[in-house]
C-alpha atoms as a PDB file:
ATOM      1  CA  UNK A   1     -41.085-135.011-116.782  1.00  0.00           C
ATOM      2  CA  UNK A   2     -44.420-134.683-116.814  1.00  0.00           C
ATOM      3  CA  UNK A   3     -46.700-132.129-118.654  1.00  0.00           C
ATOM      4  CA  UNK A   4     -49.571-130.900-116.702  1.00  0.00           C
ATOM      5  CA  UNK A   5     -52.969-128.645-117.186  1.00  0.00           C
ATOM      6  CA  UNK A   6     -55.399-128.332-114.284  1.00  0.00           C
ATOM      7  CA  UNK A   7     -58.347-126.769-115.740  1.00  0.00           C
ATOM      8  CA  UNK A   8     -61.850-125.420-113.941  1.00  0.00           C
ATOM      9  CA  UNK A   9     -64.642-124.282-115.644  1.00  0.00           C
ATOM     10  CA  UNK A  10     -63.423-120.402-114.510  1.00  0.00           C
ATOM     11  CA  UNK A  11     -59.996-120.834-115.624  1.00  0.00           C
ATOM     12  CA  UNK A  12     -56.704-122.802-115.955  1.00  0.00           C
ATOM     13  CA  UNK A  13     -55.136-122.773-112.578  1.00  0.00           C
ATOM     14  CA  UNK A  14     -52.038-124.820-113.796  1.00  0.00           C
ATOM     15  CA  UNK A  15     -50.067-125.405-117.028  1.00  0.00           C
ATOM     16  CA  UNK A  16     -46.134-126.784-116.704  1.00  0.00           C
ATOM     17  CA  UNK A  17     -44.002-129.604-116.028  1.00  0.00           C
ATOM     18  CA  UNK A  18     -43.829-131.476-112.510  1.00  0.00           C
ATOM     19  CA  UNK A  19     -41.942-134.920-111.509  1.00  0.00           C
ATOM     20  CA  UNK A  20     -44.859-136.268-109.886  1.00  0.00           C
ATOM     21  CA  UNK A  21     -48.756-135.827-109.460  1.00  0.00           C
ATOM     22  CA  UNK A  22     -50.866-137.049-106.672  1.00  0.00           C
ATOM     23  CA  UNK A  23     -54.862-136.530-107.422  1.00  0.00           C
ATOM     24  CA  UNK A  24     -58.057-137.628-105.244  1.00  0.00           C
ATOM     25  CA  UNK A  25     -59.810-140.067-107.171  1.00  0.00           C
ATOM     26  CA  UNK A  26     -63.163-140.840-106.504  1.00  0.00           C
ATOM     27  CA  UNK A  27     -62.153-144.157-104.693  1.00  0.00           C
ATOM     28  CA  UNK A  28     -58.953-142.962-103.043  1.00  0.00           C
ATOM     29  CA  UNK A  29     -55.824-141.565-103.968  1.00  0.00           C
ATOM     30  CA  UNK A  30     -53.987-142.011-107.345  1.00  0.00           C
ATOM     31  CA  UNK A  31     -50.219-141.293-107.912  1.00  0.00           C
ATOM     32  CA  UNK A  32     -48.566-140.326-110.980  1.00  0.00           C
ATOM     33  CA  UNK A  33     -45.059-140.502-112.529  1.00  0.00           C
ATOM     34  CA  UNK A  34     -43.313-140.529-115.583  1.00  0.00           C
ATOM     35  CA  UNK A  35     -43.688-143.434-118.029  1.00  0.00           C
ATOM     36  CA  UNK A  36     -47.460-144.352-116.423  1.00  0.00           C
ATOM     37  CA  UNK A  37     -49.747-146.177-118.397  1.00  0.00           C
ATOM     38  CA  UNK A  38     -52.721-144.396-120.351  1.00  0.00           C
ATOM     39  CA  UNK A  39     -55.573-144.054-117.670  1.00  0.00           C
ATOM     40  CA  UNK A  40     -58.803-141.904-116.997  1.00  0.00           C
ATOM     41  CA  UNK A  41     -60.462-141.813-113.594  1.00  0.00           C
ATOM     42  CA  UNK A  42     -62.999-139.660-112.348  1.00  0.00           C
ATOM     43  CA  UNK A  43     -61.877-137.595-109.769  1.00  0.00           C
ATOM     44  CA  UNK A  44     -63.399-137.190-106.067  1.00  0.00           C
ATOM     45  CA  UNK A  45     -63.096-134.174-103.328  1.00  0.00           C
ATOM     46  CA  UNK A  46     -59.846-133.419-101.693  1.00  0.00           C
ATOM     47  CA  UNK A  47     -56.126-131.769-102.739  1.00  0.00           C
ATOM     48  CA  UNK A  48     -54.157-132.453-106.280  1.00  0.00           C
ATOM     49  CA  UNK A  49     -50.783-132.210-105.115  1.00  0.00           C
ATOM     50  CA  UNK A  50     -48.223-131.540-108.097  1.00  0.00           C
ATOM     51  CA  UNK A  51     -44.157-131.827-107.377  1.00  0.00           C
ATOM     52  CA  UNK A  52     -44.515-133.219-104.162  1.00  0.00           C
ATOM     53  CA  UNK A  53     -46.475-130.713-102.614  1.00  0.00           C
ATOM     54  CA  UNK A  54     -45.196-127.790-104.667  1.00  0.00           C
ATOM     55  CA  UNK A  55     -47.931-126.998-105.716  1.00  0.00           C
ATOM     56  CA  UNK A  56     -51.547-127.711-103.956  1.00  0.00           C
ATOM     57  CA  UNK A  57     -55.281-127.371-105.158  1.00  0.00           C
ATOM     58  CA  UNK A  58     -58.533-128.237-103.676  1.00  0.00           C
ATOM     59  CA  UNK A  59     -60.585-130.345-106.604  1.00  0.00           C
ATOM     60  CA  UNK A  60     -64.051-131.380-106.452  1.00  0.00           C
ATOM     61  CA  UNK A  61     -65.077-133.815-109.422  1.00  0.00           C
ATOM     62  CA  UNK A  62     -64.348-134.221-112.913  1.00  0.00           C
ATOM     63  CA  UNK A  63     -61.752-135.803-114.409  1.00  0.00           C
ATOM     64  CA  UNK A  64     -58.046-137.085-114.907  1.00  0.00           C
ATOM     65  CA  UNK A  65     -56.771-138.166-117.435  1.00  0.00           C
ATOM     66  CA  UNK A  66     -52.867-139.397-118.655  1.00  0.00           C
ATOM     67  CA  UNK A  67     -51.637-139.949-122.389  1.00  0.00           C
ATOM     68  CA  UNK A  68     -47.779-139.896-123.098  1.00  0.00           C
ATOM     69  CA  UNK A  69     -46.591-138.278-119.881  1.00  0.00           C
ATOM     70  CA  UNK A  70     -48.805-135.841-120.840  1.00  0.00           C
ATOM     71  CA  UNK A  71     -51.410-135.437-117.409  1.00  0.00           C
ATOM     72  CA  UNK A  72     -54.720-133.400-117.923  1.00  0.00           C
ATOM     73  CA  UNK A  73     -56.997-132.354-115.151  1.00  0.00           C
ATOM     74  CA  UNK A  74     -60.228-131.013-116.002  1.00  0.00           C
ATOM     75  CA  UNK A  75     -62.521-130.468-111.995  1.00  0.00           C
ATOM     76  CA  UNK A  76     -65.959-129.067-111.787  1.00  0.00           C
ATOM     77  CA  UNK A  77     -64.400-126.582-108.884  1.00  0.00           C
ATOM     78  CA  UNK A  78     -61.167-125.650-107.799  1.00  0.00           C
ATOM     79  CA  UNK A  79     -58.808-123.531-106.181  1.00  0.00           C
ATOM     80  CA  UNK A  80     -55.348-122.986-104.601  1.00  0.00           C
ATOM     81  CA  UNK A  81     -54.501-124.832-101.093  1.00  0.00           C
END
């Protein structure tokens, strides 16, 4: 299991546990699991997907970043899809 926060500058949109994120990254789409390696990216424009869909925001910039199946999200906007 993962642990995820999606934070915005307003507010944090998303705190819990999902199997799976998928994030826009600035050069194309990143997928993450349990057990993946420590990374940061920046991210791009488009949808975080959490669960498989389960969940959906819009993201424009910032940052991902994972650390011990522990995934944090920190975008310059968002909002629900």
């Amino acid at each position: 299991m993962l642990k995820v926060s999606v934070i915005s500058p307003e507010a944090v949109l998303y705190e819990g546990d999902t199997d799976s994120v998928v994030a826009p990254a600035f050069d194309g789409e990143v997928g993450i699991l349990t057990g993946h390696a420590p990374m940061m990216t920046l991210l791009g424009k488009g949808v975080l997907r959490l669960g498989g869909g389960s969940q959906r925001f819009s993201v424009e910039g910032g940052f991902l970043q994972v650390v011990d199946n522990t995934v944090r999200v920190v975008t310059e906007k968002a909002s629900a899809a």
